[in-house]
N, C-alpha and C. Protein backbone atom coordinates (compact mmCIF):
# COMPACT_ATOMS: atom_id res chain seq x y z
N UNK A 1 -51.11 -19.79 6.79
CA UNK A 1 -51.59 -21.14 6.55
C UNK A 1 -53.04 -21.31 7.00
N UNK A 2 -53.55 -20.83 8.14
CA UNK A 2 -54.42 -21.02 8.94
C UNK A 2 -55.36 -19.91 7.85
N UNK A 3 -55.12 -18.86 6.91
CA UNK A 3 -55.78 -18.24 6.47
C UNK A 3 -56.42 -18.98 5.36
N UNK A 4 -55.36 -20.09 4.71
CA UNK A 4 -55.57 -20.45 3.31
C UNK A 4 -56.64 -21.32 3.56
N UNK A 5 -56.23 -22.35 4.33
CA UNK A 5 -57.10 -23.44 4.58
C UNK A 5 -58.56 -23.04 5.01
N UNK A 6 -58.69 -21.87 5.68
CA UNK A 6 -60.07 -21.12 6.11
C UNK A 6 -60.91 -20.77 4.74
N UNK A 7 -60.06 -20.08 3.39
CA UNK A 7 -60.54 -19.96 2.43
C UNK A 7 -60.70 -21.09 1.48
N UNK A 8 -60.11 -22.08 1.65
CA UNK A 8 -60.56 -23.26 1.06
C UNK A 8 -61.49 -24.20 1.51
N UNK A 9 -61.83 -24.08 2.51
CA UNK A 9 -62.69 -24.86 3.57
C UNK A 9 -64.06 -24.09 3.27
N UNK A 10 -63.99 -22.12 2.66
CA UNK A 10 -64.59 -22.08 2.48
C UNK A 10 -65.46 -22.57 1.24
N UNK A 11 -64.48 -22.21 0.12
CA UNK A 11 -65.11 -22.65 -1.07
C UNK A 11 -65.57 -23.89 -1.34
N UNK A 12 -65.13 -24.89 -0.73
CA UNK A 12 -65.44 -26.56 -0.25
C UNK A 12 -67.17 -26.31 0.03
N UNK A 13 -66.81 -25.40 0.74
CA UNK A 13 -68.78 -25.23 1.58
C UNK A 13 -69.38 -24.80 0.83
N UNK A 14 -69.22 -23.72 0.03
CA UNK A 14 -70.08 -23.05 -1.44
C UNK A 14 -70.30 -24.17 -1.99
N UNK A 15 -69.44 -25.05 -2.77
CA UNK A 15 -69.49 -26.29 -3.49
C UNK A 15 -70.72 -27.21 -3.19
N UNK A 16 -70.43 -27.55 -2.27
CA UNK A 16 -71.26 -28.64 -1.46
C UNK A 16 -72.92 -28.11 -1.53
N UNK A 17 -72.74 -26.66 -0.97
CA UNK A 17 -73.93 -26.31 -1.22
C UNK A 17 -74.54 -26.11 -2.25
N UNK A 18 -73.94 -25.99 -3.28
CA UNK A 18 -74.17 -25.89 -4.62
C UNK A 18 -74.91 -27.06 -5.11
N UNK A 19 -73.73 -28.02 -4.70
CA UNK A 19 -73.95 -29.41 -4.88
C UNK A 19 -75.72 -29.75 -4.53
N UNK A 20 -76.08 -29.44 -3.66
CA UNK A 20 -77.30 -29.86 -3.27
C UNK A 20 -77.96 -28.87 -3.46
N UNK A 21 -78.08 -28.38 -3.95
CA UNK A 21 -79.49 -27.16 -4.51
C UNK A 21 -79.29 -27.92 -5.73
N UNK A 22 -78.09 -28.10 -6.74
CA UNK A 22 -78.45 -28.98 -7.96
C UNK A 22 -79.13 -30.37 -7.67
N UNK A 23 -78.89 -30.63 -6.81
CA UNK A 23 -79.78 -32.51 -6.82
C UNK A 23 -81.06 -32.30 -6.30
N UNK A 24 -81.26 -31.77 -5.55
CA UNK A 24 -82.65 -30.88 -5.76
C UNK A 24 -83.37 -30.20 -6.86
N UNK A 25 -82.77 -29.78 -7.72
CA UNK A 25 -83.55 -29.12 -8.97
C UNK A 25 -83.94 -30.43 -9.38
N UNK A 26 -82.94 -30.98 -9.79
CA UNK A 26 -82.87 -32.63 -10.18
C UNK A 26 -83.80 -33.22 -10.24
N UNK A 27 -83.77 -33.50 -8.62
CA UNK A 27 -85.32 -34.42 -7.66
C UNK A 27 -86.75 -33.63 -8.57
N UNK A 28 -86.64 -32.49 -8.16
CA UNK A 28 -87.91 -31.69 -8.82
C UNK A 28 -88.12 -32.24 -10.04
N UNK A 29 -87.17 -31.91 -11.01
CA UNK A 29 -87.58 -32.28 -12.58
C UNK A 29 -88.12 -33.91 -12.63
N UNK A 30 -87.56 -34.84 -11.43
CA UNK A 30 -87.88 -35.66 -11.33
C UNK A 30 -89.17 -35.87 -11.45
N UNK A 31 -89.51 -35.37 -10.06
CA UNK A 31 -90.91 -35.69 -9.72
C UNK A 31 -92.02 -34.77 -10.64
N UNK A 32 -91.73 -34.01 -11.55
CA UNK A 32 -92.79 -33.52 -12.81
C UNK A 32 -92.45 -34.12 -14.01
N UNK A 33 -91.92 -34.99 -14.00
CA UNK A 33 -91.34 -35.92 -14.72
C UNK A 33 -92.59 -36.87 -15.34
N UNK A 34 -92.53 -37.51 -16.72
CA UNK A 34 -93.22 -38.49 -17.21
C UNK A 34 -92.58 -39.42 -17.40
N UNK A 35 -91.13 -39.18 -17.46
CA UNK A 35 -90.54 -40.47 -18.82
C UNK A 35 -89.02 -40.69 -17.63
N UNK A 36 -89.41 -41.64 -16.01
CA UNK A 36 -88.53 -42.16 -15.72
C UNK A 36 -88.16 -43.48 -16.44
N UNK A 37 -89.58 -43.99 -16.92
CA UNK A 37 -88.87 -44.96 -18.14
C UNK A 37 -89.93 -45.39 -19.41
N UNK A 38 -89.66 -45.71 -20.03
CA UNK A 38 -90.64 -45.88 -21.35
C UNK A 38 -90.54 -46.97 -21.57
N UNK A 39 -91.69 -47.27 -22.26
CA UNK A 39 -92.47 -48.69 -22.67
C UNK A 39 -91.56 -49.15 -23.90
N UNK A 40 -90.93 -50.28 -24.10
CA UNK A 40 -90.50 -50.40 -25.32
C UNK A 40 -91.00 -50.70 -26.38
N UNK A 41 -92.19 -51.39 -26.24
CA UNK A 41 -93.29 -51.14 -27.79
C UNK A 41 -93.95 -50.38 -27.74
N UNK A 42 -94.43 -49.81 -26.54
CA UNK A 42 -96.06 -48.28 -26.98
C UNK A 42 -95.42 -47.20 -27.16
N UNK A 43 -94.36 -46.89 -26.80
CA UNK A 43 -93.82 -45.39 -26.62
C UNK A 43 -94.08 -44.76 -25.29
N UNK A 44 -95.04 -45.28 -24.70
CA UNK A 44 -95.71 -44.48 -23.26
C UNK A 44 -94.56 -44.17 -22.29
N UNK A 45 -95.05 -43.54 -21.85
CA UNK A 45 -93.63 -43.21 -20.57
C UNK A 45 -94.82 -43.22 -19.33
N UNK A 46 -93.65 -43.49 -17.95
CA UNK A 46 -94.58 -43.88 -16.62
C UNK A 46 -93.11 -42.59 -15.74
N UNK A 47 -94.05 -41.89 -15.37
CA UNK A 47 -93.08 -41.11 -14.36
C UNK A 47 -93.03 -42.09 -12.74
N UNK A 48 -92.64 -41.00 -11.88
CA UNK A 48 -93.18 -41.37 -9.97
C UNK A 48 -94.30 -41.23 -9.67
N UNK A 49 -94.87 -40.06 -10.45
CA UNK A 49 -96.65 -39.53 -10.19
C UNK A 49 -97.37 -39.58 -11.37
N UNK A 50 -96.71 -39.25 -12.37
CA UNK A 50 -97.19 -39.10 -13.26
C UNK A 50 -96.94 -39.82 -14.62
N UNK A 51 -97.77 -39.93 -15.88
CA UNK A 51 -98.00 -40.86 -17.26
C UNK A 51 -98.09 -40.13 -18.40
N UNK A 52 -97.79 -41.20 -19.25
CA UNK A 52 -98.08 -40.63 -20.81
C UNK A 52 -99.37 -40.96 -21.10
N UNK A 53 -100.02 -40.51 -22.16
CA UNK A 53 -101.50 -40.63 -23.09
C UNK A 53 -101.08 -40.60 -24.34
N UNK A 54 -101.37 -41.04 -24.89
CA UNK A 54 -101.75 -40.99 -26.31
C UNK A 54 -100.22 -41.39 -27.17
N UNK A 55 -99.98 -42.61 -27.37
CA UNK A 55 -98.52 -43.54 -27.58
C UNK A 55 -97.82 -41.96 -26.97
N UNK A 56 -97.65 -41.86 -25.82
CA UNK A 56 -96.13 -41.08 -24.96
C UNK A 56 -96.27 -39.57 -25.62
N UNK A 57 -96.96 -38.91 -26.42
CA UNK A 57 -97.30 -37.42 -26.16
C UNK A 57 -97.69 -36.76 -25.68
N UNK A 58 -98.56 -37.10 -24.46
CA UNK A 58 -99.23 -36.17 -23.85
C UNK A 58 -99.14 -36.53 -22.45
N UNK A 59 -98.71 -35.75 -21.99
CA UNK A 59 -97.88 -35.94 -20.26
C UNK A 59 -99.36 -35.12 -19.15
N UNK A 60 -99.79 -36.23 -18.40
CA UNK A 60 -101.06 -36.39 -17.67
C UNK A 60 -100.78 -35.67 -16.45
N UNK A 61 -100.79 -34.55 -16.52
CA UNK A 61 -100.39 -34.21 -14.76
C UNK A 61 -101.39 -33.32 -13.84
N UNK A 62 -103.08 -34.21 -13.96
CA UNK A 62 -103.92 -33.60 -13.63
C UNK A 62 -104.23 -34.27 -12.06
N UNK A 63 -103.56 -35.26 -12.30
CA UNK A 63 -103.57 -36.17 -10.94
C UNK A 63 -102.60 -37.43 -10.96
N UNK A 64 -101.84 -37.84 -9.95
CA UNK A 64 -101.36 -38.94 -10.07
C UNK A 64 -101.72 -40.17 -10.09
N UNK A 65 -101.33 -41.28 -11.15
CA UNK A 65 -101.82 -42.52 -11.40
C UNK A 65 -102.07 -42.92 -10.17
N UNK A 66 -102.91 -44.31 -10.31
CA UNK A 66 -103.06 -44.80 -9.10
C UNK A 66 -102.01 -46.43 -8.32
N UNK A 67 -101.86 -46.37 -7.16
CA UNK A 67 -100.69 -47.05 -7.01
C UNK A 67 -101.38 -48.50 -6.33
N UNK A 68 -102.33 -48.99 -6.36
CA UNK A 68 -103.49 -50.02 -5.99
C UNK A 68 -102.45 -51.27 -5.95
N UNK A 69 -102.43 -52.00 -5.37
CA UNK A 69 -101.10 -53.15 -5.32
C UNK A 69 -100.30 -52.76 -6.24
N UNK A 70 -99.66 -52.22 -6.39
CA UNK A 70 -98.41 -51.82 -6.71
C UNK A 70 -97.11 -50.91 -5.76
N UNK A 71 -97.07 -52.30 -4.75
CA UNK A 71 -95.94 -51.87 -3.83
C UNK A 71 -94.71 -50.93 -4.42
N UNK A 72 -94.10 -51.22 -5.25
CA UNK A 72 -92.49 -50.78 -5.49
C UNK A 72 -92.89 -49.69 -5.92
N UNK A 73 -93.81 -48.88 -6.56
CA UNK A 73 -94.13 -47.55 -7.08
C UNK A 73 -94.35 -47.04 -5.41
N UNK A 74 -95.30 -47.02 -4.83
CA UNK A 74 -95.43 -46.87 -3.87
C UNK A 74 -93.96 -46.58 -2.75
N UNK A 75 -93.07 -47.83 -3.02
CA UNK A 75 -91.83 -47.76 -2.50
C UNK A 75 -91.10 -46.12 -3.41
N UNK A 76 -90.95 -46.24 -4.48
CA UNK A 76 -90.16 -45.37 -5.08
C UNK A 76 -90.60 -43.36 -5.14
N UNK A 77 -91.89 -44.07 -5.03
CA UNK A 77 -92.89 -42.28 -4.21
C UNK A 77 -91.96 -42.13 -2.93
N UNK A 78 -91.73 -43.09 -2.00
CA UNK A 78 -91.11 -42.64 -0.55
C UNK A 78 -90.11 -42.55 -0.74
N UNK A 79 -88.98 -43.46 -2.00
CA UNK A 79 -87.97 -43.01 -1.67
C UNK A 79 -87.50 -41.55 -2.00
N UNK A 80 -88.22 -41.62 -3.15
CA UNK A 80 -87.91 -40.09 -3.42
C UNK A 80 -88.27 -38.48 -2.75
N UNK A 81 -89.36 -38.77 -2.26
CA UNK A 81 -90.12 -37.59 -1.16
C UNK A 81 -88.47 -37.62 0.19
N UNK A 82 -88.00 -39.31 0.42
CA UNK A 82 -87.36 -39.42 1.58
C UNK A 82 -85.50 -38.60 1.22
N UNK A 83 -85.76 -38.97 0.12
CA UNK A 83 -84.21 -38.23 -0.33
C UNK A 83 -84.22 -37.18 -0.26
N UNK A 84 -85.39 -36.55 -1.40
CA UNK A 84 -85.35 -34.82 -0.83
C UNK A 84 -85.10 -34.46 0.42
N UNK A 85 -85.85 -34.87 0.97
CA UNK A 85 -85.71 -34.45 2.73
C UNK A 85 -84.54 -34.22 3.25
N UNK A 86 -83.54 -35.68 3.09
CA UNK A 86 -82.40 -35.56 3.66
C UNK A 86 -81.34 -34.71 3.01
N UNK A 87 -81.64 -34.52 1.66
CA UNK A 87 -80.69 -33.66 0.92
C UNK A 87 -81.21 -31.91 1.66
N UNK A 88 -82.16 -31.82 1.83
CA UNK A 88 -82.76 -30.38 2.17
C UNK A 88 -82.03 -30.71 3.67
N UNK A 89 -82.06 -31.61 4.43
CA UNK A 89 -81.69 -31.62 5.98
C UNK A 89 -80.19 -31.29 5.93
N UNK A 90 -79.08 -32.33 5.03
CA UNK A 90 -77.81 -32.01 4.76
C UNK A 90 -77.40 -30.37 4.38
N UNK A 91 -78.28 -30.18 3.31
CA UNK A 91 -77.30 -28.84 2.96
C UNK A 91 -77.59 -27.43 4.07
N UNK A 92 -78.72 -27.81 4.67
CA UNK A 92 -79.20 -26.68 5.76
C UNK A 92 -78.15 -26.78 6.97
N UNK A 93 -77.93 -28.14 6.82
CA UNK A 93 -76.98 -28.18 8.25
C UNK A 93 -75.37 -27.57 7.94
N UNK A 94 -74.90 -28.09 6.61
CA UNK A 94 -73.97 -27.28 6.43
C UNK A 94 -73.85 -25.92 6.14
N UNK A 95 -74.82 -25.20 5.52
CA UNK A 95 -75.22 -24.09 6.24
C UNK A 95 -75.26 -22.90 6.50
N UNK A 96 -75.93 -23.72 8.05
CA UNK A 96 -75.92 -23.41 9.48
C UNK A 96 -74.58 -22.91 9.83
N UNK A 97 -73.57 -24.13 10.13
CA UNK A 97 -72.85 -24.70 10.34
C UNK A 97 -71.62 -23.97 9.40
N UNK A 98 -71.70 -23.40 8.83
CA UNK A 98 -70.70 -22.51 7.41
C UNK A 98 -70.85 -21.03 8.07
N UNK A 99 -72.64 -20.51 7.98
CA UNK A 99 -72.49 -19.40 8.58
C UNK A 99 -72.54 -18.62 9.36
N UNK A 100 -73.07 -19.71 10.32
CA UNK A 100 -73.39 -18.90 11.70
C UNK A 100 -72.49 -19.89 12.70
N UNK A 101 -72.62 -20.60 13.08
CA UNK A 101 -71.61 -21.34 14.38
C UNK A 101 -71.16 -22.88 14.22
N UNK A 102 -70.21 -23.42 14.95
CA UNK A 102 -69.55 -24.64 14.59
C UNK A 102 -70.62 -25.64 15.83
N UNK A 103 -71.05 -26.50 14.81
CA UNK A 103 -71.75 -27.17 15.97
C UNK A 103 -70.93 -28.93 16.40
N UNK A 104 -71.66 -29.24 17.30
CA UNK A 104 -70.78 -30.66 17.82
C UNK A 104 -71.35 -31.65 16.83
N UNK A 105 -70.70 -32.35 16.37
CA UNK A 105 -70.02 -33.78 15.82
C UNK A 105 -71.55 -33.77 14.03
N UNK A 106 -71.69 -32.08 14.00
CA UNK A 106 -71.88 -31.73 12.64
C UNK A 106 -71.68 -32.66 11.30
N UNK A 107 -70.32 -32.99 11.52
CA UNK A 107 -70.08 -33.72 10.23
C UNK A 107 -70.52 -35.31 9.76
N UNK A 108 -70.66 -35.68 11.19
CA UNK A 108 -71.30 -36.62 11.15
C UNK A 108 -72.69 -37.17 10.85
N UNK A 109 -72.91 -35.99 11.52
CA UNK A 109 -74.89 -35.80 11.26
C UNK A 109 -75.21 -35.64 9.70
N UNK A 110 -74.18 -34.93 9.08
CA UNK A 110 -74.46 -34.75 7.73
C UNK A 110 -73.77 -35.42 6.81
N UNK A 111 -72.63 -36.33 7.25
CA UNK A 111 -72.60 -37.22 6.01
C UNK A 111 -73.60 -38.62 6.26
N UNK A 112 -74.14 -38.13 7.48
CA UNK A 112 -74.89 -39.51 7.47
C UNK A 112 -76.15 -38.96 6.61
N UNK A 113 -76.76 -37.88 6.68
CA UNK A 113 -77.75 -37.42 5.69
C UNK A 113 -77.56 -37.26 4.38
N UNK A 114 -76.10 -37.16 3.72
CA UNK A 114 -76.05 -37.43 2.40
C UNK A 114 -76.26 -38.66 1.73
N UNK A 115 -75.56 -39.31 3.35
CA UNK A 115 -75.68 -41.46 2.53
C UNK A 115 -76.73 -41.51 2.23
N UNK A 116 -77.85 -41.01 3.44
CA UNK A 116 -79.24 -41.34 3.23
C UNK A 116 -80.03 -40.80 1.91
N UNK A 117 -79.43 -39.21 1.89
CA UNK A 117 -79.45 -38.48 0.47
C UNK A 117 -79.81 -39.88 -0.53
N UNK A 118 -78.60 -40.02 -1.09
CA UNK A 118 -78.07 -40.63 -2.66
C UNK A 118 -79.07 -42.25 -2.16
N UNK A 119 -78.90 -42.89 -0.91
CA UNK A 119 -79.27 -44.25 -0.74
C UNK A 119 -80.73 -44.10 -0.98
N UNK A 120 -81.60 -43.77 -0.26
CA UNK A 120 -82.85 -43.63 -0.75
C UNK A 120 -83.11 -43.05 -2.30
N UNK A 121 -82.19 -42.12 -2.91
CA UNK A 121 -82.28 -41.79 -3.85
C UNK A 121 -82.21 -43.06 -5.33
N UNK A 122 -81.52 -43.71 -5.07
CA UNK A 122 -80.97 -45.28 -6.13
C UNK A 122 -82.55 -45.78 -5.74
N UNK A 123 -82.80 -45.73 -4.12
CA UNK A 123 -84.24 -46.77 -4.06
C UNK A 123 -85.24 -46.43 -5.01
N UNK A 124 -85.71 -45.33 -5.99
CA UNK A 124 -86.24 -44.75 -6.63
C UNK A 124 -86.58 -45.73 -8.07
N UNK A 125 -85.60 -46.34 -8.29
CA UNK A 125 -85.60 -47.11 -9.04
C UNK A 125 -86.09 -48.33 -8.73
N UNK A 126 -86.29 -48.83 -7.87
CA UNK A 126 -87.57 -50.09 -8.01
C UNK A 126 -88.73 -50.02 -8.62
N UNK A 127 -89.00 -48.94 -8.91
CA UNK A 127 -89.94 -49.18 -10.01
C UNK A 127 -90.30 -49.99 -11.55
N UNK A 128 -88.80 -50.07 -11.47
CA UNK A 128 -88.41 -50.78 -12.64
C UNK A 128 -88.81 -52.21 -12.62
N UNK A 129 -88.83 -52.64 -11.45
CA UNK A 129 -89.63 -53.81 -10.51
C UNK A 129 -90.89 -54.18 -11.09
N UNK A 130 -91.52 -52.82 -11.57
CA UNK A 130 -92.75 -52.74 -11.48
C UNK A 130 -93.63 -54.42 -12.63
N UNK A 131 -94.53 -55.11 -12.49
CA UNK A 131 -94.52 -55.58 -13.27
C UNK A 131 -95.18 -55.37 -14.62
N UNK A 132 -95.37 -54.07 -15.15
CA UNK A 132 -95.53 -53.96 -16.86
C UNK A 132 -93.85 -53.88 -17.12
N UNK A 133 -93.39 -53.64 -16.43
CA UNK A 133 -91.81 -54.11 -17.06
C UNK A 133 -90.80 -55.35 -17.32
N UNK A 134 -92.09 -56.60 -16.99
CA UNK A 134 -91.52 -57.37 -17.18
C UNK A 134 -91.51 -58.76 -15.74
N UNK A 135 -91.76 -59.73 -16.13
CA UNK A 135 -92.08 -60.87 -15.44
C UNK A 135 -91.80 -62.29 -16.04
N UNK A 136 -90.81 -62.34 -15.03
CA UNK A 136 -89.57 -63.46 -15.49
C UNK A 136 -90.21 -64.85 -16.11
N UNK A 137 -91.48 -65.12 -14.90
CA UNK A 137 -92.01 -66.44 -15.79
C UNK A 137 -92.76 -65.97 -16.92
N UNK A 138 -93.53 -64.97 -16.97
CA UNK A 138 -94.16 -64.53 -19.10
C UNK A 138 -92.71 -64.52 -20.07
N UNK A 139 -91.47 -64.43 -19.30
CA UNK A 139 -90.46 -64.24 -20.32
C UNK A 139 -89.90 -65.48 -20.73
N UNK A 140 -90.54 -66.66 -20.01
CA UNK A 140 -90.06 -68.05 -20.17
C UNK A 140 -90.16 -68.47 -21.47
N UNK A 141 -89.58 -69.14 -22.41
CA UNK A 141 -89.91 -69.83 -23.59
C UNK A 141 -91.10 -70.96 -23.54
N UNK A 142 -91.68 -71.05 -24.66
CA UNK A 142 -92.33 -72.33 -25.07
C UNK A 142 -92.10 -73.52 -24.98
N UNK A 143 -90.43 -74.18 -25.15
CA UNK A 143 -90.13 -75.29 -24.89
C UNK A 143 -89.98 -76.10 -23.93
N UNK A 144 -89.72 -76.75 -23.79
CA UNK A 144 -89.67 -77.83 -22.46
C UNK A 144 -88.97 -76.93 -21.63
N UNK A 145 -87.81 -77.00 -21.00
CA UNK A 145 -87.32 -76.26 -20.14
C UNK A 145 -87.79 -74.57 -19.35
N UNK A 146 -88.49 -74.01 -20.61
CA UNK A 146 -89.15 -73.08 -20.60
C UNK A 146 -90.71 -73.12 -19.37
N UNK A 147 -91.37 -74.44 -20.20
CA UNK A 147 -92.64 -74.54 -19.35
C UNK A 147 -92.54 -75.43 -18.50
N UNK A 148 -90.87 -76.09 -18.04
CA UNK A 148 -90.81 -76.70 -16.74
C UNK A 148 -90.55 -75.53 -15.49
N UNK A 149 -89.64 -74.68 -16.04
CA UNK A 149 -89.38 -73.77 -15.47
C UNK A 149 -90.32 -72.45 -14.47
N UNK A 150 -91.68 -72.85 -15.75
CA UNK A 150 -92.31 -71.75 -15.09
C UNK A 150 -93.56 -72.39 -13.83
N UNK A 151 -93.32 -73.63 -14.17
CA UNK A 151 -93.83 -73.93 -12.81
C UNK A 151 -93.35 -74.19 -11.86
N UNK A 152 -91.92 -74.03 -11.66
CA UNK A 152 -91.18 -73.55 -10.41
C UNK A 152 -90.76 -72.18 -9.99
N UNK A 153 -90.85 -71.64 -11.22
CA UNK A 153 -90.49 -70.15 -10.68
C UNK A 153 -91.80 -69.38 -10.18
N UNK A 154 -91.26 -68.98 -8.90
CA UNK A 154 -92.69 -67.95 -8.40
C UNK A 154 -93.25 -66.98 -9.16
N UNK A 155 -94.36 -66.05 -9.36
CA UNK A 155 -94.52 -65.37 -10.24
C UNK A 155 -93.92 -64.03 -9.14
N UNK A 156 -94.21 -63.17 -9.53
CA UNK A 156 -93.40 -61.53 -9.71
C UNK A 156 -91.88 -61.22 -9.81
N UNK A 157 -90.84 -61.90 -10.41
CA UNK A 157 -90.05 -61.70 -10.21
C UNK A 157 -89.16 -60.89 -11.16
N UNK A 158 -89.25 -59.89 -11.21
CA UNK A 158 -88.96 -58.99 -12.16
C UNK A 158 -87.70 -59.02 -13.35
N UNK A 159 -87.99 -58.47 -14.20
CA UNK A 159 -86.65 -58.35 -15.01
C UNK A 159 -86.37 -56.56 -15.69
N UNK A 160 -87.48 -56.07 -16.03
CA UNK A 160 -87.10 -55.01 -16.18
C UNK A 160 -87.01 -54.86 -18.22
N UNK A 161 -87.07 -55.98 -18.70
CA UNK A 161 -86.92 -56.18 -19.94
C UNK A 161 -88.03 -55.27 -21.22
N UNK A 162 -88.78 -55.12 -20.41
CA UNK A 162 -89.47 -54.23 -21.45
C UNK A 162 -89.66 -52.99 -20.63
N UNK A 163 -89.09 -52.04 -20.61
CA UNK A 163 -88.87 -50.54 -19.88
C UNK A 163 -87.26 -50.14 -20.55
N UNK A 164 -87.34 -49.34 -20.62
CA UNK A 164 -85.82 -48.20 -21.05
C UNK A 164 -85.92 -46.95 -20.05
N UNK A 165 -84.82 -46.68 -20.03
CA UNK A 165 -84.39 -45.80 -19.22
C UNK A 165 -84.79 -44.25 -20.01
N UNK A 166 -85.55 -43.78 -19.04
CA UNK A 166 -85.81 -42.26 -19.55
C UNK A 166 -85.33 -41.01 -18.86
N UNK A 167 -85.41 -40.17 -19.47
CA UNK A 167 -85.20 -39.06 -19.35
C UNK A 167 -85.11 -38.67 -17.83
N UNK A 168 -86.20 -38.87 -16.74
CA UNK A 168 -86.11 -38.23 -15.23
C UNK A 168 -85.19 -39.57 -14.76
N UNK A 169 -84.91 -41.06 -14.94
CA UNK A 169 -83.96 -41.41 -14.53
C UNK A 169 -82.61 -41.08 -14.59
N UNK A 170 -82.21 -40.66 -15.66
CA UNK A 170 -81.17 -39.87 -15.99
C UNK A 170 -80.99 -38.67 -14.55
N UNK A 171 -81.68 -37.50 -14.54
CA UNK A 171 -82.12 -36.74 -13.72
C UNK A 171 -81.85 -37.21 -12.10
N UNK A 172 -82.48 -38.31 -11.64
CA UNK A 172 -82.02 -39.07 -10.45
C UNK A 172 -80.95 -39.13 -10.07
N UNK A 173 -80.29 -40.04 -11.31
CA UNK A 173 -78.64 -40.31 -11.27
C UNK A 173 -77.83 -39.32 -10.66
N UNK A 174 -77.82 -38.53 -11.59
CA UNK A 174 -77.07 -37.02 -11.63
C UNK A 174 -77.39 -36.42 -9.79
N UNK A 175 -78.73 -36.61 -9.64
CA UNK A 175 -79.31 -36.23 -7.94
C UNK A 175 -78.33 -37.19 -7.07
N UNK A 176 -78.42 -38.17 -7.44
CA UNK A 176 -77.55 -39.33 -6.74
C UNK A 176 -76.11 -39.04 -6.69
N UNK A 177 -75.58 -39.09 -7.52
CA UNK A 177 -74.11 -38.39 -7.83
C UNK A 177 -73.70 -36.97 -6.72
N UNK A 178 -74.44 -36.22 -7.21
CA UNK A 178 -73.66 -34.71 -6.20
C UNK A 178 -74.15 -35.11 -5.01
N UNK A 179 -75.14 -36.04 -4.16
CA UNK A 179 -75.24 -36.30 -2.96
C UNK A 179 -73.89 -36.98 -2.45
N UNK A 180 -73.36 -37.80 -3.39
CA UNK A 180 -72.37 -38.63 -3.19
C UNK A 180 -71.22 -37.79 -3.20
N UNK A 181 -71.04 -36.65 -4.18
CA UNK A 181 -70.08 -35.89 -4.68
C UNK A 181 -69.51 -35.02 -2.96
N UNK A 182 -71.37 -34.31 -2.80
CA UNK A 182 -71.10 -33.33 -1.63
C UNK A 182 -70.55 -34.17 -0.44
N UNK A 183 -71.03 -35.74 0.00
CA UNK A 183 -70.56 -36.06 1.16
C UNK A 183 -69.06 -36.69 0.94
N UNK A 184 -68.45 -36.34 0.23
CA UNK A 184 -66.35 -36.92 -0.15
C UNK A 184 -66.42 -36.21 0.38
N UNK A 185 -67.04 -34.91 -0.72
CA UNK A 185 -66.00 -33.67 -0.38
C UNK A 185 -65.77 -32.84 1.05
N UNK A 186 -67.51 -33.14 1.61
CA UNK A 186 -67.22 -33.17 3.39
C UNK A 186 -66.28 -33.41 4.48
N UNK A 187 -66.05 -34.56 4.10
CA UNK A 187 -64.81 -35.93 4.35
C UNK A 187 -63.92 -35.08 4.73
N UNK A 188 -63.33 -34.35 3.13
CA UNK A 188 -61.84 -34.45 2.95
C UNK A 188 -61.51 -32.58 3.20
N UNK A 189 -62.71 -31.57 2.79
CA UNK A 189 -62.29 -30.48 2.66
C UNK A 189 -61.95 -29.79 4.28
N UNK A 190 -61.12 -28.94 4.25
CA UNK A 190 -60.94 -28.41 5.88
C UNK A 190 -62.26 -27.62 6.35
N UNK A 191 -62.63 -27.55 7.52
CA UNK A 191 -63.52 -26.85 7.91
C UNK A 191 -63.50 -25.83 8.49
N UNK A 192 -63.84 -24.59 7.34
CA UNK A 192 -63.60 -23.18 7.91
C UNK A 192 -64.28 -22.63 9.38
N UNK A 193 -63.93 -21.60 9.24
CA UNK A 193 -63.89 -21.21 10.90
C UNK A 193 -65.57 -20.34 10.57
N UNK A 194 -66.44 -20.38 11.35
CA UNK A 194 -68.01 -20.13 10.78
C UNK A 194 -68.25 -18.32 10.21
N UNK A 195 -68.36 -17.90 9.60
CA UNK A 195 -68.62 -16.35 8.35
C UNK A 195 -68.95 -15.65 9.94
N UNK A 196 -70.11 -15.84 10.36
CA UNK A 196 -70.28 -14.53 11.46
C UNK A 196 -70.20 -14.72 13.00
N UNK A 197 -68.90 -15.59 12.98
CA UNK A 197 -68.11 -15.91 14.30
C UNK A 197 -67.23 -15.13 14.52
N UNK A 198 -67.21 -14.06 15.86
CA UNK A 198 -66.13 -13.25 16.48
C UNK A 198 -64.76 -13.67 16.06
């Protein structure tokens, strides 16, 4: 019994690790990414760092746009630099922790680095915030209610209405997912006894 569960505890750990070298490729494709979302009339796509030229054919990656008051881009650069991190911190600790020695209260340390994983990872998406995607009072109507409205509503308040979902958001998701995937399966799988432990 004590054998099976050792070999399932191991393959649990392959998994996991698996798991996070894929949300990492992920993150990467992310961040060389142009088209976390596209313009719905130009075609242009706006990556984390990087843009489209010429209506969305030609992907600019000689330098990254500039982020000049534009907090939530700014926000979504950190979250994503901040996810990698913790996904690279999680899967190193498991491991560690898989092949060389059992450390104290391990599991904890690392499902708290997966939450952080996938949570900072979703933060990525405020960009969508951003306002060429949309600003609730320009989306107001002409009519009365419309232009009573917009002089109570504050300006930046996003909607997101002109942006579509592209291609490196997709990519995120999926990053988001096996962060989420690897820390269940943490949870629930047994924890083998460590590969080059006496």
């Amino acid at each position: 019994m004590v054998c099976c569960c050792n070999t399932i505890g191991n393959v649990f750990r392959f998994v996991i690790i698996g798991g996070c070298v894929f949300a990492l490729v992920m993150q990467w494709r992310v961040l060389e990414s142009c088209s976390l979302f596209n313009y719905r009339d130009s075609g242009e796509s706006f990556g984390i760092w990087y843009q489209t030229s010429n209506a969305g054919l030609d992907c600019i990656k000689d330098e990254a746009y500039a982020t000049e008051d534009r907090t939530l881009v700014a926000a979504s650069r950190s979250s994503m630099v901040l996810s990698m991190v913790f996904g690279i911190g999680a899967g190193l600790l498991v491991m560690i922790e898989w092949i060389f020695c059992e450390i104290c209260c391990a599991g904890c340390i690392q499902n708290l680095a997966f939450v952080a994983a996938w949570g900072c990872g979703l933060g990525v998406y405020a960009i969508y915030g951003t306002e060429e995607c949309g600003n609730l009072r320009e989306e107001l109507g002409d009519d009365y209610i419309g232009q009573a409205g917009s002089g109570v509503i504050p300006d930046g308040i996003p909607t997101g209405s002109n942006c579509e979902w592209g291609r490196g958001a997709t990519f995120n998701l999926l990053a988001c997912i096996a962060y989420f995937g690897c820390g269940v399966l943490l949870c629930f799988a047994p924890k083998p006894k460590a590969l080059l432990k006496d």
